[in-house]
Protein backbone atom coordinates (compact mmCIF):
# COMPACT_ATOMS: atom_id res chain seq x y z
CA UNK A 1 0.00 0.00 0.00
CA UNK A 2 1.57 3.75 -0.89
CA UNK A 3 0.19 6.12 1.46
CA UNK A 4 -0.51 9.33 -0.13
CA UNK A 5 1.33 12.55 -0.40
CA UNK A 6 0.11 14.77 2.49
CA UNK A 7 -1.49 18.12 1.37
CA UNK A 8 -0.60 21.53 2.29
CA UNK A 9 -2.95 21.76 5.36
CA UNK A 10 -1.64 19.00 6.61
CA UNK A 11 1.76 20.06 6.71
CA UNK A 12 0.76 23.51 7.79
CA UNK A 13 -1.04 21.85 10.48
CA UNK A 14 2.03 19.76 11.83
CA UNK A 15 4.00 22.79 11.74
CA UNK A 16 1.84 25.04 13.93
CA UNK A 17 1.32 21.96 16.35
CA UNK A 18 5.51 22.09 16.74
CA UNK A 19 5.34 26.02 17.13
CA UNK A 20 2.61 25.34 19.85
CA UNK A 21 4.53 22.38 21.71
CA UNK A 22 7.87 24.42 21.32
CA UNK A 23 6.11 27.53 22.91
CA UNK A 24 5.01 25.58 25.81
CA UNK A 25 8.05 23.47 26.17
CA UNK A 26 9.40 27.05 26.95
CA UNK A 27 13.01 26.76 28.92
CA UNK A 28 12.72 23.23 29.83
CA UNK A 29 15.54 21.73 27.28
CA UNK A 30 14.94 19.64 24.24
CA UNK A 31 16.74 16.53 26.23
CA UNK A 32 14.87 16.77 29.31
CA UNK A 33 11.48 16.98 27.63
CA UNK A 34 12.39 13.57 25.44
CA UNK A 35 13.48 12.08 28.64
CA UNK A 36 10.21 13.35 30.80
CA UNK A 37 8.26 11.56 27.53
CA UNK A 38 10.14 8.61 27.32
CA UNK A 39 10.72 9.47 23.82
CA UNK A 40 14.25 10.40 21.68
CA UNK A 41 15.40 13.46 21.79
CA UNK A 42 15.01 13.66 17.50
CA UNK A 43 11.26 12.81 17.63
CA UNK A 44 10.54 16.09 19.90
CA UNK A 45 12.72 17.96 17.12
CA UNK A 46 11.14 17.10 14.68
CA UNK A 47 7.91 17.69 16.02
CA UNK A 48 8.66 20.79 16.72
CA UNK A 49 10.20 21.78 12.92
CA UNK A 50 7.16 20.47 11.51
CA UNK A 51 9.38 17.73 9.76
CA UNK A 52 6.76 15.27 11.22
CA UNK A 53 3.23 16.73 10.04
CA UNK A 54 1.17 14.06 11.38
CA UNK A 55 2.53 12.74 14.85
CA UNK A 56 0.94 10.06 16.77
CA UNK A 57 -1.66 10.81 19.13
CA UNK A 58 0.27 9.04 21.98
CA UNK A 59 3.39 11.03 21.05
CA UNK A 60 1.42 14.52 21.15
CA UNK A 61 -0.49 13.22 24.24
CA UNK A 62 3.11 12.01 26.25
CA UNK A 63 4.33 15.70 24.95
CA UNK A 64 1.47 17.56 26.13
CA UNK A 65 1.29 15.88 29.28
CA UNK A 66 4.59 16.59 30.53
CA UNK A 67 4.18 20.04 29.32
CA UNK A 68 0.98 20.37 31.84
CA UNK A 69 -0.76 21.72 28.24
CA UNK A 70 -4.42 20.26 27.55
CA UNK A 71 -4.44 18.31 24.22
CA UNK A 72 -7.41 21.19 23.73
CA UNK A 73 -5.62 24.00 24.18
CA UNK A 74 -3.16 22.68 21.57
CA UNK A 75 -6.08 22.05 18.90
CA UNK A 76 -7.28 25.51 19.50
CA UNK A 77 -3.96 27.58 19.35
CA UNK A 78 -3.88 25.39 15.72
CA UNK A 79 -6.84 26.44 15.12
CA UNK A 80 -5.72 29.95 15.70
CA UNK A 81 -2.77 29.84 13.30
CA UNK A 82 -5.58 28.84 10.91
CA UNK A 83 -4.42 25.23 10.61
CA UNK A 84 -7.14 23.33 12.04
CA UNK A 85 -10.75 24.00 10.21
């Protein structure tokens, strides 16, 4: 099965969810974070360049969780950036 290409929303989408999580990661460090999440340190990056447009919900959920940031509050600053319909 080839999955398709993702449109321009979507990538515009995963980028503003990395601006959102980076805002709110604020001065707690890139390493810390990934190790808080139980995740590697690349995945946050990523995330948070918009070089991974569609995360897992588990991923975003781990992040936000950590980050004390309601998975709501993330949908609607998306939203906001006009990423989210």
């Amino acid at each position: 099965m080839v999955r398709e290409a993702l449109t321009p929303q979507e990538h515009a989408r995963g980028a503003a969810l990395g601006a959102a999580l980076r805002r709110a990661r604020g001065d707690l460090g890139v390493r810390e974070l990934a190790s808080r999440c139980g995740l590697a340190e690349e995945t946050i990056r990523k995330i948070e360049r918009g070089a991974v447009p569609t995360p897992a919900l588990f991923t975003v959920a781990a992040i936000a969780e950590v980050l004390q940031v309601p998975l709501d509050d993330l949908v609607r600053e998306c939203r906001a950036l006009g990423a989210v319909a």
